[in-house]
N, C-alpha and C. Protein backbone atom coordinates (compact mmCIF):
# COMPACT_ATOMS: atom_id res chain seq x y z
N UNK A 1 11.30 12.76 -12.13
CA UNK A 1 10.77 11.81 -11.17
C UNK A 1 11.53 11.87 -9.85
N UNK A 2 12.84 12.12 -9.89
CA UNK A 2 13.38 12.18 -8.97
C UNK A 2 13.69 13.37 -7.93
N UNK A 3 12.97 14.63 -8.01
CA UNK A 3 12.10 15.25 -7.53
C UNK A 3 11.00 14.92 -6.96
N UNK A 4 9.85 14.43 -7.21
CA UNK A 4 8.79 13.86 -6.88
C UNK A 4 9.03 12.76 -5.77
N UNK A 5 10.13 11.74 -5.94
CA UNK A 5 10.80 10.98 -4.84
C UNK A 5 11.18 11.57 -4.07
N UNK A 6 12.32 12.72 -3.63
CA UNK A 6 12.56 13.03 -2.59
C UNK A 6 11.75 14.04 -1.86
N UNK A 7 10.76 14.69 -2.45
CA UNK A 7 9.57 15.34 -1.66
C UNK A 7 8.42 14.42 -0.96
N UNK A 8 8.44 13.42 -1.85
CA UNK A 8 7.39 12.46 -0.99
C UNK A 8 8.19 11.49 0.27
N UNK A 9 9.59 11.44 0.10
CA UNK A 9 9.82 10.63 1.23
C UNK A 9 10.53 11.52 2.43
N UNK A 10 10.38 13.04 2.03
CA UNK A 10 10.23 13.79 3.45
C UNK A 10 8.78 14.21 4.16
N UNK A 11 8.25 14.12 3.31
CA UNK A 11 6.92 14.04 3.97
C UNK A 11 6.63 12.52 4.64
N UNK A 12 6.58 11.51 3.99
CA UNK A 12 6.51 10.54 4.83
C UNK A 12 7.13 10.32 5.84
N UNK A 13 8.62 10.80 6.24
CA UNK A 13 9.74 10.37 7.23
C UNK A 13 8.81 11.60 8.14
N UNK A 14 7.89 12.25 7.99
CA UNK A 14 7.53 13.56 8.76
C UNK A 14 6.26 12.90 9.10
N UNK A 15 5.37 11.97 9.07
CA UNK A 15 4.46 11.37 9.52
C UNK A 15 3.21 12.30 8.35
N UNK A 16 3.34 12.60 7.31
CA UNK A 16 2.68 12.71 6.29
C UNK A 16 1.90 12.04 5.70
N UNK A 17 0.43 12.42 4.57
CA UNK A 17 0.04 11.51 3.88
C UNK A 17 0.18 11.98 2.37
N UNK A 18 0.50 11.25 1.57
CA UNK A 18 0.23 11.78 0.20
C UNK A 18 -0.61 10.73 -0.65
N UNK A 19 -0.67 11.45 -2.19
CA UNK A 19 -1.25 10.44 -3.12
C UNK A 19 -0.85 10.42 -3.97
N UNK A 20 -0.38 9.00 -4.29
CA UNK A 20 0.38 9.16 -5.59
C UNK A 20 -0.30 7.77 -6.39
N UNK A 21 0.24 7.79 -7.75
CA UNK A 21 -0.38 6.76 -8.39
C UNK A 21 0.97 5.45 -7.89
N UNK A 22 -0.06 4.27 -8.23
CA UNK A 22 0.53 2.60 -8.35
C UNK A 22 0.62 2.11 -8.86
N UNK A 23 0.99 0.55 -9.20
CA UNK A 23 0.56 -0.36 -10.81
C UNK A 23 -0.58 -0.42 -10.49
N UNK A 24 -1.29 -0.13 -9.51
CA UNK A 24 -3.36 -0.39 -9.89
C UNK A 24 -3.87 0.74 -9.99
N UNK A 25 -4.18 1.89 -8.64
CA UNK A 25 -5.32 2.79 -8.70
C UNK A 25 -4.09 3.89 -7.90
N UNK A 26 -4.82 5.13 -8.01
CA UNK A 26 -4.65 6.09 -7.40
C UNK A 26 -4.74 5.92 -5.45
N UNK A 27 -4.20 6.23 -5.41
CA UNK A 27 -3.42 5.90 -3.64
C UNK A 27 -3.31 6.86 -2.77
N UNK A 28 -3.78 6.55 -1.80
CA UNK A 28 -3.19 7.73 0.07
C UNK A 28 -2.14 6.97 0.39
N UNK A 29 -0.97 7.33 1.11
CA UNK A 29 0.08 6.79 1.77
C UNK A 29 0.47 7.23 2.50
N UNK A 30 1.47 6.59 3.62
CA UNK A 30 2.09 6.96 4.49
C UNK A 30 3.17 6.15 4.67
N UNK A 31 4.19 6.36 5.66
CA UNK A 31 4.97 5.56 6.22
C UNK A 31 4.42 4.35 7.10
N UNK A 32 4.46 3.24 6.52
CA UNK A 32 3.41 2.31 7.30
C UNK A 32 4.16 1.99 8.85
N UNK A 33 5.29 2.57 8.81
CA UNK A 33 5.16 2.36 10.46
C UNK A 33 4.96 3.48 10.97
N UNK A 34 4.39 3.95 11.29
CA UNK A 34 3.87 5.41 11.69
C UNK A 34 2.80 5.36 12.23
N UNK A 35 2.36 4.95 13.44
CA UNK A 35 0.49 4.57 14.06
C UNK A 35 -0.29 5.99 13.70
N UNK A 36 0.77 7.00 14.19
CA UNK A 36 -0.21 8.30 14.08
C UNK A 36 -0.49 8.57 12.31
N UNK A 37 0.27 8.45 11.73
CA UNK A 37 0.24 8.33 9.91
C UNK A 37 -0.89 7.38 9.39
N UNK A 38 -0.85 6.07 10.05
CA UNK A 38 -2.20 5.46 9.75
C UNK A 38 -3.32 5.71 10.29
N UNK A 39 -3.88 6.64 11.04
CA UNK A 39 -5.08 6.91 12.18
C UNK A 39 -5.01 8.09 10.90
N UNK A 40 -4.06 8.77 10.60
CA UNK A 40 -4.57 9.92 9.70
C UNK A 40 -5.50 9.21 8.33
N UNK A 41 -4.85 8.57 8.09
CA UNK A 41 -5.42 7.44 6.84
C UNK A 41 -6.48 7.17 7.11
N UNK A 42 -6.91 6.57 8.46
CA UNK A 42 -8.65 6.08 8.79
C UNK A 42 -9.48 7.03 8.92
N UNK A 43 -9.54 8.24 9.35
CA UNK A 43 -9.91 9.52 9.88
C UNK A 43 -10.44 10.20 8.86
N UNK A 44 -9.44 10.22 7.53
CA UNK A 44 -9.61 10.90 6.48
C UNK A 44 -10.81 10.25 5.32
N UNK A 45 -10.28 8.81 5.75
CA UNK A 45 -11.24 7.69 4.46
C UNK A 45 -12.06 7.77 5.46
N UNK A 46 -12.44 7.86 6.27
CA UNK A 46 -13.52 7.27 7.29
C UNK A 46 -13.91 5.50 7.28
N UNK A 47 -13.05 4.93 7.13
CA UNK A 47 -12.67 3.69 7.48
C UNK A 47 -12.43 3.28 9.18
N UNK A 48 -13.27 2.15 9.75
CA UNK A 48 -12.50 1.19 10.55
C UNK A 48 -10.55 1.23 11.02
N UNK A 49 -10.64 1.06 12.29
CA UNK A 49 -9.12 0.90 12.78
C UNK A 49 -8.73 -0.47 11.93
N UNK A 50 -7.75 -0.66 11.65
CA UNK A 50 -7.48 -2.19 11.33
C UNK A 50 -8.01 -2.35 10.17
N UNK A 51 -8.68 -1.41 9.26
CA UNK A 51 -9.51 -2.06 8.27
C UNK A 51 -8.29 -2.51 7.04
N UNK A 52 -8.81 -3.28 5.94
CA UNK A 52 -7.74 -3.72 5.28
C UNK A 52 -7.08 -2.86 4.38
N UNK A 53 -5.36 -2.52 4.88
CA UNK A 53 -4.84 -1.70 3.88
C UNK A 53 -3.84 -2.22 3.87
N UNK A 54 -2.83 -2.14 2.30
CA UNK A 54 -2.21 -2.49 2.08
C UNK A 54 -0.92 -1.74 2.04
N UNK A 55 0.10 -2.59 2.25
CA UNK A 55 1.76 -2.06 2.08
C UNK A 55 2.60 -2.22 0.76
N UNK A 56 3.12 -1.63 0.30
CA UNK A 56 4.07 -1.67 -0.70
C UNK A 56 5.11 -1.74 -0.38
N UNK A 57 6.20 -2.58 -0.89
CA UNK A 57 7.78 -2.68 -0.80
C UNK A 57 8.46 -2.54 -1.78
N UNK A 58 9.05 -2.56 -1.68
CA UNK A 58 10.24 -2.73 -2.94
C UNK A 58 9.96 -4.06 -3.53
N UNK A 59 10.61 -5.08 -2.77
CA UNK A 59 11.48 -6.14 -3.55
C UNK A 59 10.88 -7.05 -2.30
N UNK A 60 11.42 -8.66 -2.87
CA UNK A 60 11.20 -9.53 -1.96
C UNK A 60 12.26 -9.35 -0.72
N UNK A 61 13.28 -9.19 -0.76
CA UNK A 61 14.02 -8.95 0.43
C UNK A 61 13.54 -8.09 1.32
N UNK A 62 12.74 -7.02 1.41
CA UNK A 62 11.97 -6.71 2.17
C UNK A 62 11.27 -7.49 3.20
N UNK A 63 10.57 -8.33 2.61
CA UNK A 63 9.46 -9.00 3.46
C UNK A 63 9.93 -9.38 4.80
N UNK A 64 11.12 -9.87 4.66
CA UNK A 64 11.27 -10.63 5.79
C UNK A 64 11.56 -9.83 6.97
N UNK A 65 11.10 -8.45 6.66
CA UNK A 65 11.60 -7.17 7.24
C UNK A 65 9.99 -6.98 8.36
N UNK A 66 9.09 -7.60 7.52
CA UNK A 66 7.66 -7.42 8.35
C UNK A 66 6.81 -8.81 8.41
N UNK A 67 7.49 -9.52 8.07
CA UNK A 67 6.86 -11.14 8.23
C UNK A 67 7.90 -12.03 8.87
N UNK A 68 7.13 -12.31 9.96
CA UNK A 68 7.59 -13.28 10.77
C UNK A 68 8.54 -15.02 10.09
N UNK A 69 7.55 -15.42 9.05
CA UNK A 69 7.93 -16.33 8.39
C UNK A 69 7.26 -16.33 6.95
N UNK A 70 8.12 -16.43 6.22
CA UNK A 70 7.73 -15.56 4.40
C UNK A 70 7.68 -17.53 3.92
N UNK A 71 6.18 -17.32 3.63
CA UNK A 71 6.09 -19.14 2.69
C UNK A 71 6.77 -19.23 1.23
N UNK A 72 7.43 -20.36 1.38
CA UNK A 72 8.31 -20.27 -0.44
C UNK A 72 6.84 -20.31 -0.95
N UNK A 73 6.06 -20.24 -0.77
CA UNK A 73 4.88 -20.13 -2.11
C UNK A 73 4.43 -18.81 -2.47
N UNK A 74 4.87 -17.85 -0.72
CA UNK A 74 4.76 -16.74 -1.57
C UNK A 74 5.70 -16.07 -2.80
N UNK A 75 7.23 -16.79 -2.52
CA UNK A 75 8.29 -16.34 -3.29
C UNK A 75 7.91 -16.46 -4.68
N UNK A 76 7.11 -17.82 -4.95
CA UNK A 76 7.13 -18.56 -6.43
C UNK A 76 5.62 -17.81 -7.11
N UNK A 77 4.81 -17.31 -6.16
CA UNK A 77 3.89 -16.38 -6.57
C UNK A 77 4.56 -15.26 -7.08
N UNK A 78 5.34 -14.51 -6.44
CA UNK A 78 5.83 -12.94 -6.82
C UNK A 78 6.62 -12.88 -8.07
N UNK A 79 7.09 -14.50 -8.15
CA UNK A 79 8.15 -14.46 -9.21
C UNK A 79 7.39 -14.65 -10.60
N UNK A 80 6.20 -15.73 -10.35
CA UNK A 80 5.29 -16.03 -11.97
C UNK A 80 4.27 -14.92 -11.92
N UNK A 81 3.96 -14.66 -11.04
CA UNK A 81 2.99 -13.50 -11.64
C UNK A 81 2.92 -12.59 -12.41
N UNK A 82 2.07 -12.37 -13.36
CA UNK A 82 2.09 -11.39 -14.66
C UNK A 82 0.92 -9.99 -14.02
N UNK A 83 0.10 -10.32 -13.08
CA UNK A 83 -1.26 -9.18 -12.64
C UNK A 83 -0.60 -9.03 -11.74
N UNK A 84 -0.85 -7.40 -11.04
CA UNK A 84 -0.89 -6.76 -9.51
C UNK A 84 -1.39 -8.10 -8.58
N UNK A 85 -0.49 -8.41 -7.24
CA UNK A 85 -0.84 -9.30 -6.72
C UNK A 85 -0.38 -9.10 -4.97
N UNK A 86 -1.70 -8.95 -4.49
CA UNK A 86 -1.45 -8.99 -2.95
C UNK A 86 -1.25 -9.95 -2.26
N UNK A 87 -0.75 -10.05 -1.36
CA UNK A 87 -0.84 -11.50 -0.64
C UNK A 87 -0.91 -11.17 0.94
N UNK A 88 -1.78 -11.89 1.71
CA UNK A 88 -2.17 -11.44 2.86
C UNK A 88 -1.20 -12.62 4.04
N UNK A 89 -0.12 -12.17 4.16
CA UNK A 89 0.25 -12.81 5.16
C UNK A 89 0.33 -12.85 6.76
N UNK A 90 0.73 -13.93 7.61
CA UNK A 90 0.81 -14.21 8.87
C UNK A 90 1.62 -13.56 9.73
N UNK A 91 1.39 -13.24 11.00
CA UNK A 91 2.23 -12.78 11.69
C UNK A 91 3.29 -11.34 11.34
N UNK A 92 2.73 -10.58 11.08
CA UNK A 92 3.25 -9.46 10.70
C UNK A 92 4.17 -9.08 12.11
N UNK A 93 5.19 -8.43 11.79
CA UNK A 93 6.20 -7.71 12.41
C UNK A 93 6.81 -5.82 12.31
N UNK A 94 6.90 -5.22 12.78
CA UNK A 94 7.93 -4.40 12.71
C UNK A 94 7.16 -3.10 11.59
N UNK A 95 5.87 -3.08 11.91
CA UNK A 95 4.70 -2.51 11.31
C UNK A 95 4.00 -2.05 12.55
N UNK A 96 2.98 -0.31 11.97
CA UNK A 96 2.33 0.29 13.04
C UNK A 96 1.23 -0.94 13.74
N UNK A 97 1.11 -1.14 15.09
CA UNK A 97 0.01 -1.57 15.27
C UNK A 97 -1.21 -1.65 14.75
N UNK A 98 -1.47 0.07 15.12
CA UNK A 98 -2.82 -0.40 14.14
C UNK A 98 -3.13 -0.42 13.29
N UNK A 99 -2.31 -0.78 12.02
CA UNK A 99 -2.02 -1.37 11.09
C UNK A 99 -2.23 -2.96 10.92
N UNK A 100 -1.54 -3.62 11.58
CA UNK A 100 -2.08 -5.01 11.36
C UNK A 100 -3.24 -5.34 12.47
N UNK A 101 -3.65 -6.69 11.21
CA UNK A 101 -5.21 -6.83 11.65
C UNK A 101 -5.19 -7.98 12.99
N UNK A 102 -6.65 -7.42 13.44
CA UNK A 102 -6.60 -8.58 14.88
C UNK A 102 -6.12 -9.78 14.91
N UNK A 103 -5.96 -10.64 13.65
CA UNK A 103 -5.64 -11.91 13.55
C UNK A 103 -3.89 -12.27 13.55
N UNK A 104 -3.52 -10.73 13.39
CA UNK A 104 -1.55 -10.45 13.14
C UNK A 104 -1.22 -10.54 11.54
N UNK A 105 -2.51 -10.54 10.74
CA UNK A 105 -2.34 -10.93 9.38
C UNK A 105 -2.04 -9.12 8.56
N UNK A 106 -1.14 -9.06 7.45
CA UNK A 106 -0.72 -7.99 6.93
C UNK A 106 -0.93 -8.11 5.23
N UNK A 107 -1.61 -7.17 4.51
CA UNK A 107 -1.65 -7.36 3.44
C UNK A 107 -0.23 -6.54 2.57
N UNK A 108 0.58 -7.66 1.41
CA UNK A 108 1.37 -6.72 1.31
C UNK A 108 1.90 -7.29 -0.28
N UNK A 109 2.27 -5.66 -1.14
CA UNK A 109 2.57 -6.19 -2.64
C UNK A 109 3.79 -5.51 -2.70
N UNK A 110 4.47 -6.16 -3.97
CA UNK A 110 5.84 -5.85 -4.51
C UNK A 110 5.05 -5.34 -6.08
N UNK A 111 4.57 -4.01 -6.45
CA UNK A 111 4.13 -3.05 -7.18
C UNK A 111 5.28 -3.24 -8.59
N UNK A 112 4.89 -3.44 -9.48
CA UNK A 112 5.31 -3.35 -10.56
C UNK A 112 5.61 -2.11 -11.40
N UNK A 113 6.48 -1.09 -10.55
CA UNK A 113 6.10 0.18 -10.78
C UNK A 113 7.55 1.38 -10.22
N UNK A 114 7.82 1.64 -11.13
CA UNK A 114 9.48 2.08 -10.45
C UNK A 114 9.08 3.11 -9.89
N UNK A 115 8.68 4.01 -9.60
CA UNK A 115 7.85 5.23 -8.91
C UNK A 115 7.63 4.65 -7.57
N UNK A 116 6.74 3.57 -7.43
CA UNK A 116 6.62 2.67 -6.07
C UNK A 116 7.87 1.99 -5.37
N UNK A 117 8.59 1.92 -6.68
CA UNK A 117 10.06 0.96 -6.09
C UNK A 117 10.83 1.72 -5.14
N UNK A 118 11.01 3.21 -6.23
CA UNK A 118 12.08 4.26 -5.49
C UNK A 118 11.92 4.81 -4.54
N UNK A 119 10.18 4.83 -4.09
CA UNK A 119 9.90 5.84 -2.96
C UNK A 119 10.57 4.58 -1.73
N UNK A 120 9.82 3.46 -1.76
CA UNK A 120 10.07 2.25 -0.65
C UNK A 120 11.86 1.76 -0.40
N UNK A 121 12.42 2.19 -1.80
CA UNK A 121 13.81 1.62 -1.68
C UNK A 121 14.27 3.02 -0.78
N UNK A 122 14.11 4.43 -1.25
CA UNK A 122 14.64 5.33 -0.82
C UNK A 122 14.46 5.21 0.72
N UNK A 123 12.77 5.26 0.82
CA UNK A 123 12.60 5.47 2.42
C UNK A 123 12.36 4.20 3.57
N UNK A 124 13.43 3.00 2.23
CA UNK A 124 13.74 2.12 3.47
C UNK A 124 12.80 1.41 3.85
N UNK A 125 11.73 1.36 3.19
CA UNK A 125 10.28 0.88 4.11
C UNK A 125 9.28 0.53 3.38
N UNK A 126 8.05 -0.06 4.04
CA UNK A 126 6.69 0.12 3.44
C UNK A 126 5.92 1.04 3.63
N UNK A 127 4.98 1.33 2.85
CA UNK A 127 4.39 2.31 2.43
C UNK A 127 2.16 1.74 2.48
N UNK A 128 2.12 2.60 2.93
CA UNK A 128 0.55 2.14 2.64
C UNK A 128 -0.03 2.56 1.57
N UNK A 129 -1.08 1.41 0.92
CA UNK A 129 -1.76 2.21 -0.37
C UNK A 129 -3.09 1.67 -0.29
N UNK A 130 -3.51 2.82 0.09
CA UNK A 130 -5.27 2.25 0.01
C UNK A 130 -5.97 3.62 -1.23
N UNK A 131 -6.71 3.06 -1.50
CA UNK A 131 -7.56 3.75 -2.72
C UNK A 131 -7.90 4.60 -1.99
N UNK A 132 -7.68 6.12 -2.99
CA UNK A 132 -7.76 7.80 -2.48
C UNK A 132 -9.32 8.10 -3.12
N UNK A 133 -9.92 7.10 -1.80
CA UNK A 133 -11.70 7.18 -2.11
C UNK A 133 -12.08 7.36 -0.54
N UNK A 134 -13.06 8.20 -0.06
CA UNK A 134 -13.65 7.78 1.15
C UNK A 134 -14.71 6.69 1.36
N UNK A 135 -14.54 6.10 2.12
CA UNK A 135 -15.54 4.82 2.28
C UNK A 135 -16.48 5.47 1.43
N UNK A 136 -17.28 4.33 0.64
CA UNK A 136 -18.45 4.17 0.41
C UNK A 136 -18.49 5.09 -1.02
N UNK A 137 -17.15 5.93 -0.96
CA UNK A 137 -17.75 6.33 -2.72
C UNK A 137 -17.06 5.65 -3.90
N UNK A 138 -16.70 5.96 -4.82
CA UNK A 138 -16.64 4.86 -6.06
C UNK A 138 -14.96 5.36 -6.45
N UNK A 139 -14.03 4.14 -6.22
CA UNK A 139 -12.49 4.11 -6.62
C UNK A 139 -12.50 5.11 -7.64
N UNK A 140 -11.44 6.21 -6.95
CA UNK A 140 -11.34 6.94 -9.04
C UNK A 140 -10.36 6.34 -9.91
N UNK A 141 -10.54 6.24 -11.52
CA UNK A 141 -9.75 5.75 -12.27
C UNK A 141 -8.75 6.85 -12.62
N UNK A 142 -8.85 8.18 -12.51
CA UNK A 142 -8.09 9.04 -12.71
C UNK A 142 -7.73 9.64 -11.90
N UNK A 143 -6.53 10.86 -11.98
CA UNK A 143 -6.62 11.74 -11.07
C UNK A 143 -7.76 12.53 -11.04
N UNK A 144 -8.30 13.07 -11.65
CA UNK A 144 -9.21 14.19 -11.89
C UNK A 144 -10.36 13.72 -10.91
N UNK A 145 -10.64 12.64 -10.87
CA UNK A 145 -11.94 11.88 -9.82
C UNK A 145 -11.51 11.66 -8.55
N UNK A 146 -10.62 12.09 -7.89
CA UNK A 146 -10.19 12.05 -7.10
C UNK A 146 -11.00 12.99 -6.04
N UNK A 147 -12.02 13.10 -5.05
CA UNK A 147 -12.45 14.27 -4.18
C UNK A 147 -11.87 15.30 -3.71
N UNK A 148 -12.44 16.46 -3.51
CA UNK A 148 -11.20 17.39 -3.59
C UNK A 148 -11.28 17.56 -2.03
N UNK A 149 -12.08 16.80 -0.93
CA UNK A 149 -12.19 16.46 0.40
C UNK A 149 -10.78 15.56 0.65
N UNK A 150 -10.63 14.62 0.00
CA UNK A 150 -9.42 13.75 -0.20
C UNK A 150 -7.96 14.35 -0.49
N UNK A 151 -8.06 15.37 -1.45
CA UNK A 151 -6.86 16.17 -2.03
C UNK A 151 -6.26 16.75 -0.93
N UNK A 152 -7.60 17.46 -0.39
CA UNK A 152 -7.21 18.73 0.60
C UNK A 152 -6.45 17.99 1.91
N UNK A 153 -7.00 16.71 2.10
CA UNK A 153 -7.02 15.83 3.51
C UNK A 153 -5.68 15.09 3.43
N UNK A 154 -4.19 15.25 2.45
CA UNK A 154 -3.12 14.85 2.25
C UNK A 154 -1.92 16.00 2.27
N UNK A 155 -0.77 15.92 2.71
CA UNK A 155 0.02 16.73 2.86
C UNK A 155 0.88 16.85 1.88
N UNK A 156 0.84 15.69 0.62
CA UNK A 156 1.31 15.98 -0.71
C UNK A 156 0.88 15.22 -1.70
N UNK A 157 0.94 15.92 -3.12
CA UNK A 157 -0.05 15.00 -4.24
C UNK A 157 1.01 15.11 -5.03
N UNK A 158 1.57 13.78 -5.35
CA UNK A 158 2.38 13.29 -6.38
C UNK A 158 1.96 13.95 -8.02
N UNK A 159 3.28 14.84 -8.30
CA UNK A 159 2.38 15.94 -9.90
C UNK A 159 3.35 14.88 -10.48
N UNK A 160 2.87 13.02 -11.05
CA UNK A 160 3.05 12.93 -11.97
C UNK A 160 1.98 11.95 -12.56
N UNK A 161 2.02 11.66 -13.66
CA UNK A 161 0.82 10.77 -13.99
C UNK A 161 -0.41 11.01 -14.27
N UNK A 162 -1.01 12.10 -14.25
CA UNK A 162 -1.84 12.52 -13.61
C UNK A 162 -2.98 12.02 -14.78
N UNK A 163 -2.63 12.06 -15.90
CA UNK A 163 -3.14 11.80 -17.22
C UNK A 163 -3.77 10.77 -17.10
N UNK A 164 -3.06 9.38 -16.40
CA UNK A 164 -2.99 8.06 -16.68
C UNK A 164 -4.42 7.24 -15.99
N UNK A 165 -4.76 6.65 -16.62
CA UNK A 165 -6.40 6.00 -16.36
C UNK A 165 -5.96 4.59 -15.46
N UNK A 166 -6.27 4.56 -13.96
CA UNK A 166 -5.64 3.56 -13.22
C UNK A 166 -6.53 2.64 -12.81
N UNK A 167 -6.64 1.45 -13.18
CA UNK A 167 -8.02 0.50 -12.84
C UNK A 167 -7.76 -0.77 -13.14
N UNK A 168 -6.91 -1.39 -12.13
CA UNK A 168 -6.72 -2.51 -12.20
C UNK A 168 -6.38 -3.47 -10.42
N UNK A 169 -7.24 -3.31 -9.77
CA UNK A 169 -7.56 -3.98 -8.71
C UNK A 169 -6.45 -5.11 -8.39
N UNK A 170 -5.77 -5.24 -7.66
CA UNK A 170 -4.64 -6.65 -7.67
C UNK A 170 -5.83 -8.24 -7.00
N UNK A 171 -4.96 -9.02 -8.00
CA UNK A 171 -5.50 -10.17 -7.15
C UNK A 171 -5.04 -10.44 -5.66
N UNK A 172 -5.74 -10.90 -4.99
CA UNK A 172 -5.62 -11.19 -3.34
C UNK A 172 -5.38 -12.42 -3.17
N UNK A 173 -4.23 -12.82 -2.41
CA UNK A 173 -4.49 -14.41 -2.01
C UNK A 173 -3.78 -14.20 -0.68
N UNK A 174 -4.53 -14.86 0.38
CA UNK A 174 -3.93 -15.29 1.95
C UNK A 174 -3.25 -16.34 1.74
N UNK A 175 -2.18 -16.15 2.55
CA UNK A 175 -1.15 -17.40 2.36
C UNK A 175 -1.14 -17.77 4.16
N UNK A 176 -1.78 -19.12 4.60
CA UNK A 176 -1.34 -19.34 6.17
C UNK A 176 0.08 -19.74 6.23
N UNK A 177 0.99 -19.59 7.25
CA UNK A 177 1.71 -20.59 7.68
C UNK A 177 1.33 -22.13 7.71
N UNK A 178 0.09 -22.40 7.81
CA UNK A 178 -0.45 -23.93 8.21
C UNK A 178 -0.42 -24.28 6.75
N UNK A 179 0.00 -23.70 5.46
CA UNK A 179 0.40 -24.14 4.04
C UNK A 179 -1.18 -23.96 3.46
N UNK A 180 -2.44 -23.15 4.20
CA UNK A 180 -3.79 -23.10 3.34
C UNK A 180 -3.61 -21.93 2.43
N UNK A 181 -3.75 -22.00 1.16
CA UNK A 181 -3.78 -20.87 0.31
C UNK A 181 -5.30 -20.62 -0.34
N UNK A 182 -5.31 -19.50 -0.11
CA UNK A 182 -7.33 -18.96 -0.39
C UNK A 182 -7.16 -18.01 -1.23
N UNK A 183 -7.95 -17.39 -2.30
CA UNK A 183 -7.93 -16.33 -3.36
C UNK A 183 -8.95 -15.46 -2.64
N UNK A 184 -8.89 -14.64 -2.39
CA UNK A 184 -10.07 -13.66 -1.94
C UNK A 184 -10.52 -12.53 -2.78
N UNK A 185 -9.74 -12.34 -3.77
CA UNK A 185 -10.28 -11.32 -5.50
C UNK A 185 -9.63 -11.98 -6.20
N UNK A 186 -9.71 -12.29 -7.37
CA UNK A 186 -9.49 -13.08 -8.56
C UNK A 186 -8.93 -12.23 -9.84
């Protein structure tokens, strides 16, 4: 594994995309502060600027690394939660532009997944993970379903896992500063 870590976080420190698996689905990534790394991401999915993608971190100490002000409700979420769980917070910071959305809101998970831990602890950062699908076709649960338009369109493919059947969507919840909490996937 630790092979697989330090090839993927020279490609990312190089404005790279790869795909590797998550605690949910099969994934494109990049160095999420990287504008030109995320335009590769939209280009490739044929997705919207700004459209919604998510970051991976390590740990909660992170956050406060790209959120302006981290709600103790998100803390007490990350801590009881048993499912993959996103949370869409306010005022994002210290992230590619066009990356966060018009409103300054950032979607972002702490991955239950030491593969996800080591790449973000190693390279210091967040990481983007949006499903290694182009708009409009159907999430793959495996590697093998993966497009080989998609394969070709990444500068490295994580050789581990490859076996593993990935299909588990995280729950979503927006957390405002103004204390409104909304579920947006369940």
């Amino acid at each position: 594994m630790q092979f697989e870590i330090n090839n993927v976080v020279k490609v990312l420190k190089k404005g790279g995309l790869i795909i590797y698996p998550t605690d949910t689905v099969w994934s494109i990534g990049c160095d999420a502060t990287n504008g030109d790394a995320v335009n590769k991401i939209y280009k490739l999915l044929q997705i919207e600027n700004c459209s919604a993608l998510t970051c991976l971190i390590a740990d909660d100490r992170m956050l406060k690394k790209y959120i302006t002000q981290v709600p103790t409700v998100a803390l007490n979420i990350i801590e009881v939660t048993d499912k993959p769980t996103t949370i869409i917070y306010d005022e994002a910071k210290n992230l590619a532009q066009n990356l966060i959305a018009k409103d300054g809101t950032i979607a972002i998970r702490i991955p239950d997944d030491e593969f996800c831990y080591q790449i973000s602890r190693k390279l210091n950062g967040a990481i983007i993970s949006v499903s290694a699908n182009i708009r409009g076709y159907v999430i793959p649960k495996s590697f093998k379903e993966i497009s080989q338009e998609v394969l070709k369109g990444v500068d490295y493919v994580v050789n581990l896992h490859h076996e593993k059947i990935l299909d588990k969507p995280s729950l979503i919840i927006k957390l405002s500063n103004n204390g409104i909490v909304k579920v947006i996937r369940g």
